[in-house]
C-alpha atoms as a PDB file:
ATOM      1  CA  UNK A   1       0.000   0.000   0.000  1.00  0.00           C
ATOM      2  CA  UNK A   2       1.398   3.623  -1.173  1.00  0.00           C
ATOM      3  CA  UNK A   3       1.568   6.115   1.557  1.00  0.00           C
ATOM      4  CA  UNK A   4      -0.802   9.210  -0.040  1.00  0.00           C
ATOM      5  CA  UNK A   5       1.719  12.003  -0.553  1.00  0.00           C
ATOM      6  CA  UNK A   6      -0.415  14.413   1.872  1.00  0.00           C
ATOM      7  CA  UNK A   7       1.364  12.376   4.708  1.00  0.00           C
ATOM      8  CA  UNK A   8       4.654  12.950   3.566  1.00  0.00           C
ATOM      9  CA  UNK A   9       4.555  16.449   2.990  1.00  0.00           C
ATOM     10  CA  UNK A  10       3.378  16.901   6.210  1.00  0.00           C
ATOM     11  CA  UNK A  11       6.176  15.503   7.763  1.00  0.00           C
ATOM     12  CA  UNK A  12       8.056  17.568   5.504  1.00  0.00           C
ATOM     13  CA  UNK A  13       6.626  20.425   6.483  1.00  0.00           C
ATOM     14  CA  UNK A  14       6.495  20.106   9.789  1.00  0.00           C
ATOM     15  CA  UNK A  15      10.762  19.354   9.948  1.00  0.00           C
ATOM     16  CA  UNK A  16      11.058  22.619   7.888  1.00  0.00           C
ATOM     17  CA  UNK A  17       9.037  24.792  10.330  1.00  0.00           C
ATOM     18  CA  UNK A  18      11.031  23.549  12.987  1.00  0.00           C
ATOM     19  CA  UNK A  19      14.358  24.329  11.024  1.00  0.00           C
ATOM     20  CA  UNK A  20      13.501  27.994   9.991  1.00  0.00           C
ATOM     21  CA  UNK A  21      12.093  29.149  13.305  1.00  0.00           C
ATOM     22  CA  UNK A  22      15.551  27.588  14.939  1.00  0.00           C
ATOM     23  CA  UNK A  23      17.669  29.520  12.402  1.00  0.00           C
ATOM     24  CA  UNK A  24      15.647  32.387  12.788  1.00  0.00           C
ATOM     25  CA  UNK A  25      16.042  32.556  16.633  1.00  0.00           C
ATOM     26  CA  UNK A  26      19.918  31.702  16.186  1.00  0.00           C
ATOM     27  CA  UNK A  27      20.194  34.705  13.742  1.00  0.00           C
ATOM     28  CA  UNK A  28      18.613  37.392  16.016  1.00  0.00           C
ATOM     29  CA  UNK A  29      20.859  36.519  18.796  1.00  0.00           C
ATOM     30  CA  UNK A  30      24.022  36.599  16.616  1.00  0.00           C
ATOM     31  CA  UNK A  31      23.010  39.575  15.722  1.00  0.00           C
ATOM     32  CA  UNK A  32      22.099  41.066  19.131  1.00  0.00           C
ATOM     33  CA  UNK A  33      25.733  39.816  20.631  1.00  0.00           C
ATOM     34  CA  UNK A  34      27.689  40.999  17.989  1.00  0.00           C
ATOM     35  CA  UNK A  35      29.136  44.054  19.456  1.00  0.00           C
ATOM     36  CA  UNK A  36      30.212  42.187  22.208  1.00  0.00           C
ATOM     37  CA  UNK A  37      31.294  39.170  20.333  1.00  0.00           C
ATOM     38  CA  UNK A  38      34.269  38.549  22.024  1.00  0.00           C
ATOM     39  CA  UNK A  39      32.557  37.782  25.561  1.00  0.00           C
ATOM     40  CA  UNK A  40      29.656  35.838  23.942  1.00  0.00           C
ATOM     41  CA  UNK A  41      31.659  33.507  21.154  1.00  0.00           C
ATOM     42  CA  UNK A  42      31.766  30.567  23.371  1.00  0.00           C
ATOM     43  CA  UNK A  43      27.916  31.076  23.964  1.00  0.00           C
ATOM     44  CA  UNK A  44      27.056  31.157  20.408  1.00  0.00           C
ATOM     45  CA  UNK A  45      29.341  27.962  19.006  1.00  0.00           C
ATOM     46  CA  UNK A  46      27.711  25.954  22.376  1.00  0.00           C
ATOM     47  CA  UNK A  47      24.060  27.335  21.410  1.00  0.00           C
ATOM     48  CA  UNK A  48      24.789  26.207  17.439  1.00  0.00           C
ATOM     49  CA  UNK A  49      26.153  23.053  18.494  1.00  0.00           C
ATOM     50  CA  UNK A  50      22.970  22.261  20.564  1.00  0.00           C
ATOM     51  CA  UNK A  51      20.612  23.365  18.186  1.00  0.00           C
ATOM     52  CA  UNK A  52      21.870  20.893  15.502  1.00  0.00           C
ATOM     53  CA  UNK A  53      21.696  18.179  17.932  1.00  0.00           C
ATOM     54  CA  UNK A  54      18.288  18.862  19.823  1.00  0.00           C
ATOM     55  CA  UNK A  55      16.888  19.209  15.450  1.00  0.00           C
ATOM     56  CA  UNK A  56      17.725  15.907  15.006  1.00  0.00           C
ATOM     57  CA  UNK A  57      17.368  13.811  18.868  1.00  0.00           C
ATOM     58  CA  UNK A  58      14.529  15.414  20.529  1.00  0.00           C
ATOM     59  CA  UNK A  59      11.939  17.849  18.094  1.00  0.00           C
ATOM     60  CA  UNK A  60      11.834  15.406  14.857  1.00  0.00           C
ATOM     61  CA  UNK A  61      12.297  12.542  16.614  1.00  0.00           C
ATOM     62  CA  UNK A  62       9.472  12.802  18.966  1.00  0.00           C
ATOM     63  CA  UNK A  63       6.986  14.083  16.478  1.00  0.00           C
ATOM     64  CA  UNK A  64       7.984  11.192  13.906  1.00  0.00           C
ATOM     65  CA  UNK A  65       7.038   8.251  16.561  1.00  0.00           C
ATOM     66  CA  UNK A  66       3.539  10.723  17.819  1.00  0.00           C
ATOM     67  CA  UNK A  67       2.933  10.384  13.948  1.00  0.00           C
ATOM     68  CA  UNK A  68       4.026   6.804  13.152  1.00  0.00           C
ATOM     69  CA  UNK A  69       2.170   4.485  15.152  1.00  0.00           C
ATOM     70  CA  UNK A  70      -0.478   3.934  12.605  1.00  0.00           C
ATOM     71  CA  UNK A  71       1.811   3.446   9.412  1.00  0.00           C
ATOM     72  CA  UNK A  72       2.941  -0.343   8.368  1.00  0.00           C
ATOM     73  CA  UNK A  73       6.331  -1.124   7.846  1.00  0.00           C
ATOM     74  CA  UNK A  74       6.913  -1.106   4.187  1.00  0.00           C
ATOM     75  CA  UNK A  75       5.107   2.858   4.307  1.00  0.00           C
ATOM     76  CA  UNK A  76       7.742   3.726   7.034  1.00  0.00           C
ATOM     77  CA  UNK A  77      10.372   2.606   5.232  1.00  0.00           C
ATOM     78  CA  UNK A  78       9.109   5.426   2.023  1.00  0.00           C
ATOM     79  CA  UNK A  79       8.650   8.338   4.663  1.00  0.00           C
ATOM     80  CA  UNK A  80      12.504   7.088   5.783  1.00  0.00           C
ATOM     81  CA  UNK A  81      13.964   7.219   2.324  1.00  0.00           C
ATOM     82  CA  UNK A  82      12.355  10.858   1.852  1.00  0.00           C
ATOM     83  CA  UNK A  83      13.536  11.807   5.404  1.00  0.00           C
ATOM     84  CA  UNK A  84      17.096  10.982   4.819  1.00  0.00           C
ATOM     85  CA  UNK A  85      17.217  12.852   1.497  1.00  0.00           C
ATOM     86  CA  UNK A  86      15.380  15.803   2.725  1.00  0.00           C
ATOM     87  CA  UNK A  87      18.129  15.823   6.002  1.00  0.00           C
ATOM     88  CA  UNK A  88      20.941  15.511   3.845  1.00  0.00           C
ATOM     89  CA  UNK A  89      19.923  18.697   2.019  1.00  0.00           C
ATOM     90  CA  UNK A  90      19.041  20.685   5.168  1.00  0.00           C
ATOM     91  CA  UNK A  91      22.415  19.433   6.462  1.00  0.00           C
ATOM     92  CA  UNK A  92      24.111  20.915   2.962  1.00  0.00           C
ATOM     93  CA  UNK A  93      22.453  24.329   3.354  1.00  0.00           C
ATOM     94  CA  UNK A  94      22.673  24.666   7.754  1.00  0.00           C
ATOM     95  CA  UNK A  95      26.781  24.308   6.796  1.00  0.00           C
ATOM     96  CA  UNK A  96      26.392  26.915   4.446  1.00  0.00           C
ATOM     97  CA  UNK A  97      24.903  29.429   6.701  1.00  0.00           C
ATOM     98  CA  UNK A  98      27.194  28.115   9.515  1.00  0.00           C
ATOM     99  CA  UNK A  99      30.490  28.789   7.392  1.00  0.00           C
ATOM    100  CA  UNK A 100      28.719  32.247   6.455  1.00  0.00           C
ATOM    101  CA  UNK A 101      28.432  32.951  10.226  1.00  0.00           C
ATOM    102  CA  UNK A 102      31.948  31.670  11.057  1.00  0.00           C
ATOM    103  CA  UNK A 103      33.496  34.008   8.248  1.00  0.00           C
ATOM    104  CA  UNK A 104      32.019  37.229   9.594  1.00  0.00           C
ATOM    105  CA  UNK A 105      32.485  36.141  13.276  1.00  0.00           C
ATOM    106  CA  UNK A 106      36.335  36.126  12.375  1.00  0.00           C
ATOM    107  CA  UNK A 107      36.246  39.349  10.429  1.00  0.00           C
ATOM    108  CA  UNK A 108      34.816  41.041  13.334  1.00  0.00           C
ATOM    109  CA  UNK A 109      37.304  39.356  16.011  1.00  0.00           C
ATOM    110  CA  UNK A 110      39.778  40.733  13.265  1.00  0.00           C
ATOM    111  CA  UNK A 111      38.548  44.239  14.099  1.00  0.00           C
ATOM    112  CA  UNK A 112      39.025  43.803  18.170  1.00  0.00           C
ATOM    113  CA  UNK A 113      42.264  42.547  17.859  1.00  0.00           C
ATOM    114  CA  UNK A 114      43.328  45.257  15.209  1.00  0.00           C
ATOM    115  CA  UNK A 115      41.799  48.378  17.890  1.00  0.00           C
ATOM    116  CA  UNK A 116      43.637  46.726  20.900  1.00  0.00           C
ATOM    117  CA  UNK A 117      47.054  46.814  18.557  1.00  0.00           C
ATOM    118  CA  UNK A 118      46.073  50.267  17.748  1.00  0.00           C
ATOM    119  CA  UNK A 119      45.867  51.063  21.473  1.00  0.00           C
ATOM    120  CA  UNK A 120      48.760  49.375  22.316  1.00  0.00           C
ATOM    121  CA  UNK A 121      51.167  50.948  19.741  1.00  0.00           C
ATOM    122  CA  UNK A 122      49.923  54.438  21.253  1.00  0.00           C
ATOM    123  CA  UNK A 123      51.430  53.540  24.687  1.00  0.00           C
ATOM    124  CA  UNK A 124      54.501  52.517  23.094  1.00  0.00           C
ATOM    125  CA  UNK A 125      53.910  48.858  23.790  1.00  0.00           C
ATOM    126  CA  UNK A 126      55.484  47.370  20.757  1.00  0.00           C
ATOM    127  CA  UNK A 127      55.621  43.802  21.606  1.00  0.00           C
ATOM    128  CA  UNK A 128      52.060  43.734  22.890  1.00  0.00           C
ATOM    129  CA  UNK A 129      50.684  45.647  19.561  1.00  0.00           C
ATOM    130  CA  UNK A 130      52.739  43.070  17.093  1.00  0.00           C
ATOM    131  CA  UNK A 131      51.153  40.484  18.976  1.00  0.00           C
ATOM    132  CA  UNK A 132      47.234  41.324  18.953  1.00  0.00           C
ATOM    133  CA  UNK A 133      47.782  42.737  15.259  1.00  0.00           C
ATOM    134  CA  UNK A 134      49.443  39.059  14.449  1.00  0.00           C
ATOM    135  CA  UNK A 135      45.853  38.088  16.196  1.00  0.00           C
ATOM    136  CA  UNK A 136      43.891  40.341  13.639  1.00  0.00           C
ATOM    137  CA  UNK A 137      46.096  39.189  10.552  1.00  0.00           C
ATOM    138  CA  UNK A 138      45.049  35.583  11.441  1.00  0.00           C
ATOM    139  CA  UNK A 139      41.269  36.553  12.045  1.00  0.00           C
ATOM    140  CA  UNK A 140      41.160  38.365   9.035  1.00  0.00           C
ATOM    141  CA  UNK A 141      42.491  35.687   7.191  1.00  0.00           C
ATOM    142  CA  UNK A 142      40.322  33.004   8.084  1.00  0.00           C
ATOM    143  CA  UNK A 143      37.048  35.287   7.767  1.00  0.00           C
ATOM    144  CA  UNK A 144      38.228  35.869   4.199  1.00  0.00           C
ATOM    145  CA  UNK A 145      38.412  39.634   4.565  1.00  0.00           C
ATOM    146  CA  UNK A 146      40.917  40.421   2.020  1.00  0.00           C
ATOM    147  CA  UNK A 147      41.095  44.396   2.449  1.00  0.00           C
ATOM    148  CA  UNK A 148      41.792  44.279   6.334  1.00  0.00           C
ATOM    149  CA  UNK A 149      43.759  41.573   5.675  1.00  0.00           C
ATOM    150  CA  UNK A 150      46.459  43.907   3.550  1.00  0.00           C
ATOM    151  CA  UNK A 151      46.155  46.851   6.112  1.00  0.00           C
ATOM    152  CA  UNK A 152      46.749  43.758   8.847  1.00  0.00           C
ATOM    153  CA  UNK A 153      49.992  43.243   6.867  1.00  0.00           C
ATOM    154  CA  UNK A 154      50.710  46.740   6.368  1.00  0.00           C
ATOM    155  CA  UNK A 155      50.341  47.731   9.726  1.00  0.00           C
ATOM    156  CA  UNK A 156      52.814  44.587  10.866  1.00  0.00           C
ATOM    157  CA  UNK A 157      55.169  45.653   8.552  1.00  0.00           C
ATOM    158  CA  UNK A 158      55.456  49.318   9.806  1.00  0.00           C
ATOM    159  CA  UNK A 159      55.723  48.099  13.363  1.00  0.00           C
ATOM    160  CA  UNK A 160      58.762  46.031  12.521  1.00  0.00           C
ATOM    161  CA  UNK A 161      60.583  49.296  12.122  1.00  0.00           C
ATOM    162  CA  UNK A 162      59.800  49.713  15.635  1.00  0.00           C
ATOM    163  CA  UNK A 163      61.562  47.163  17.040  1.00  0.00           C
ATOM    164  CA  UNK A 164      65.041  48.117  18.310  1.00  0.00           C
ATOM    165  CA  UNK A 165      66.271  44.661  20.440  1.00  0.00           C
ATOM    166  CA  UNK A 166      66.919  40.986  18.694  1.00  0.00           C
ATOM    167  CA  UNK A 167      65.244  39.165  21.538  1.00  0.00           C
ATOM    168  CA  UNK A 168      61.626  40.486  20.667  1.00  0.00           C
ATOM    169  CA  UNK A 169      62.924  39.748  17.404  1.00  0.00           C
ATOM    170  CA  UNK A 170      63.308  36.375  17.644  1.00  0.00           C
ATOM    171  CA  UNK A 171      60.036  36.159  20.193  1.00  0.00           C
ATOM    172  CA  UNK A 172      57.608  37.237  17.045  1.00  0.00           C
ATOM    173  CA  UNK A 173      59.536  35.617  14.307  1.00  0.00           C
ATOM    174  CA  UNK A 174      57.472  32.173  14.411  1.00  0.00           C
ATOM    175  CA  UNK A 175      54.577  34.603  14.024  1.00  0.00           C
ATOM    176  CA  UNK A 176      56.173  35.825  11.178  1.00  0.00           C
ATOM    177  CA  UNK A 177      56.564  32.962   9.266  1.00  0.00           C
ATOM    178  CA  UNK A 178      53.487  31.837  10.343  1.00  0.00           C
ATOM    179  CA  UNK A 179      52.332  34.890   8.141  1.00  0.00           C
ATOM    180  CA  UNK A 180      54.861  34.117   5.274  1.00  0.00           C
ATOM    181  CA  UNK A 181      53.190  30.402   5.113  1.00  0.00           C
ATOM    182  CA  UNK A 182      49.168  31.698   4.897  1.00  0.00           C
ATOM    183  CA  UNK A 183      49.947  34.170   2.546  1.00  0.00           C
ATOM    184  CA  UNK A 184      51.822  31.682   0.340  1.00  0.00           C
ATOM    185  CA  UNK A 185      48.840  29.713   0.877  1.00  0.00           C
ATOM    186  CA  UNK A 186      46.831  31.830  -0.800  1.00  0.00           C
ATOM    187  CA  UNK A 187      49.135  33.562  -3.235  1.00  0.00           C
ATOM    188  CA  UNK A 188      47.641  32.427  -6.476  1.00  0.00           C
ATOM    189  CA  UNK A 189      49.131  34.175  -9.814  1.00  0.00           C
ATOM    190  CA  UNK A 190      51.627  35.348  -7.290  1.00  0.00           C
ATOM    191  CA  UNK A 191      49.466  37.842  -6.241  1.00  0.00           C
ATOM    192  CA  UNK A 192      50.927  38.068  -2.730  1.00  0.00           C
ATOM    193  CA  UNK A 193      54.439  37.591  -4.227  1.00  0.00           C
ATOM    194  CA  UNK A 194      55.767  41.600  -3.453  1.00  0.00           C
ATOM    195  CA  UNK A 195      53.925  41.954  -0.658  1.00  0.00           C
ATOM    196  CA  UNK A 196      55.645  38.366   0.773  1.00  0.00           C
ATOM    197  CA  UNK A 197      59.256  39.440  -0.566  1.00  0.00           C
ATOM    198  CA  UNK A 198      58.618  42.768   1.424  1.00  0.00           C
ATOM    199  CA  UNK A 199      57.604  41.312   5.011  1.00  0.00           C
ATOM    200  CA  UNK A 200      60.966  38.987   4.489  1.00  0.00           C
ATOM    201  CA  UNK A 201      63.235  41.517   2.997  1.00  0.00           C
ATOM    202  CA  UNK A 202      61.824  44.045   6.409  1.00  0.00           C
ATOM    203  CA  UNK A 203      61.880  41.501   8.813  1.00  0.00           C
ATOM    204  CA  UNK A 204      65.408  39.676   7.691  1.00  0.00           C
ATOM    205  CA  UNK A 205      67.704  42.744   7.029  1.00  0.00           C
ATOM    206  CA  UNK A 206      66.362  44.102  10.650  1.00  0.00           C
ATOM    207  CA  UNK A 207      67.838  41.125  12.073  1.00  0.00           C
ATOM    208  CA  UNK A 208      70.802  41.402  10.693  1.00  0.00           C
ATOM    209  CA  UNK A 209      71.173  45.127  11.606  1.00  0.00           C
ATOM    210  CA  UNK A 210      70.481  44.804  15.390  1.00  0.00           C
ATOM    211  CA  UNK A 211      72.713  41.143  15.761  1.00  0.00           C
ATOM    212  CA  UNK A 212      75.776  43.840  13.889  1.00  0.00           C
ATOM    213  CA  UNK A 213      74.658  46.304  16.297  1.00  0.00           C
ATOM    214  CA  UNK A 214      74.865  43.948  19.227  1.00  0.00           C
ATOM    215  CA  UNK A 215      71.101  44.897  20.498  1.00  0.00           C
ATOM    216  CA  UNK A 216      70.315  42.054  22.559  1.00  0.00           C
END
């Protein structure tokens, strides 16, 4: 016996609902605690994780066995089939939104770590400022923002000028190659190829100058 198609919209249906108004809620609050994303990014990646997990163990799964008493075996095993297609695609486009969110949640932690070096270059904390603009380089790379993610290098660059001993130096230069290896990483048609002779050309003949000068 064919299950009549009215039943398995209405499971349909019913999934959907519950997967819009869940993304819907999610979105408001992302929105709400963006300007203070850095207190409230452990919140949000806890809050997406159970979402995703109460969608599938405790919402659809309850309403499926309320709904499935009545249906024989061979009609469960249809609505099953359509189930796992239909999850497979609302799994395809949740990770799509997810990455979205992840991307901009990066560019913005790319911002807070870029106006903390800002503030710490004005009190003449050199080491400190490298550091959280190393942090905003490495944000702004993984959020994809390719415009901050030049000033990021520019700014790093113009700060190595400000170093004047070898032992911060040699405290930042993992952080510098670290730099080197993303931007080769995404230096396609050597697009990054001046920029990445620059950073080692600035960052090698300093070390040179200040081991001559003897400014441990």
């Amino acid at each position: 016996m064919e299950i009549p198609n009215t039943d398995i919209s209405s499971f349909l249906k019913m999934i959907d609902s519950f997967y819009n108004n869940a993304w819907n809620r999610l979105t408001i609050i992302l929105i709400i605690g963006g300007s203070i994303v850095v207190v409230v990014l452990p919140i949000i990646f806890k809050m997406i994780s159970d979402y995703r997990t109460k969608i599938r163990v405790d919402k659809v799964e309850k309403n499926l066995k309320e709904q499935s008493q009545n249906l024989s075996d061979e009609n469960m095993k249809i609505i099953e089939k359509k189930l796992d297609e239909y999850f497979k695609e609302k799994d395809k486009v949740i990770s799509q939104n997810l990455n979205a969110v992840d991307i901009k949640i990066h560019a913005v932690s790319g911002l807070v770590w870029a106006a903390l070096g800002n503030l710490m270059f004005e009190k003449k904390l050199i080491k400190s400022s490298l550091n959280y603009h190393f942090n905003s380089f490495e944000e702004f790379y993984d959020g994809e923002s390719e415009a901050n993610l030049q000033n990021s290098i520019s700014i790093i660059k113009n700060l190595y000028k400000e170093i004047t001993n070898l032992s911060l130096l040699k405290e930042i230069e993992n952080r510098h190659l670290s730099l080197i290896n993303k931007l080769n990483e995404i230096n396609e048609n050597s697009r990054y190829l001046n920029i990445i002779n620059e950073m080692e050309e600035e960052f090698n003949s300093l070390k040179k100058r200040l081991t001559k000068e003897g400014k441990n």
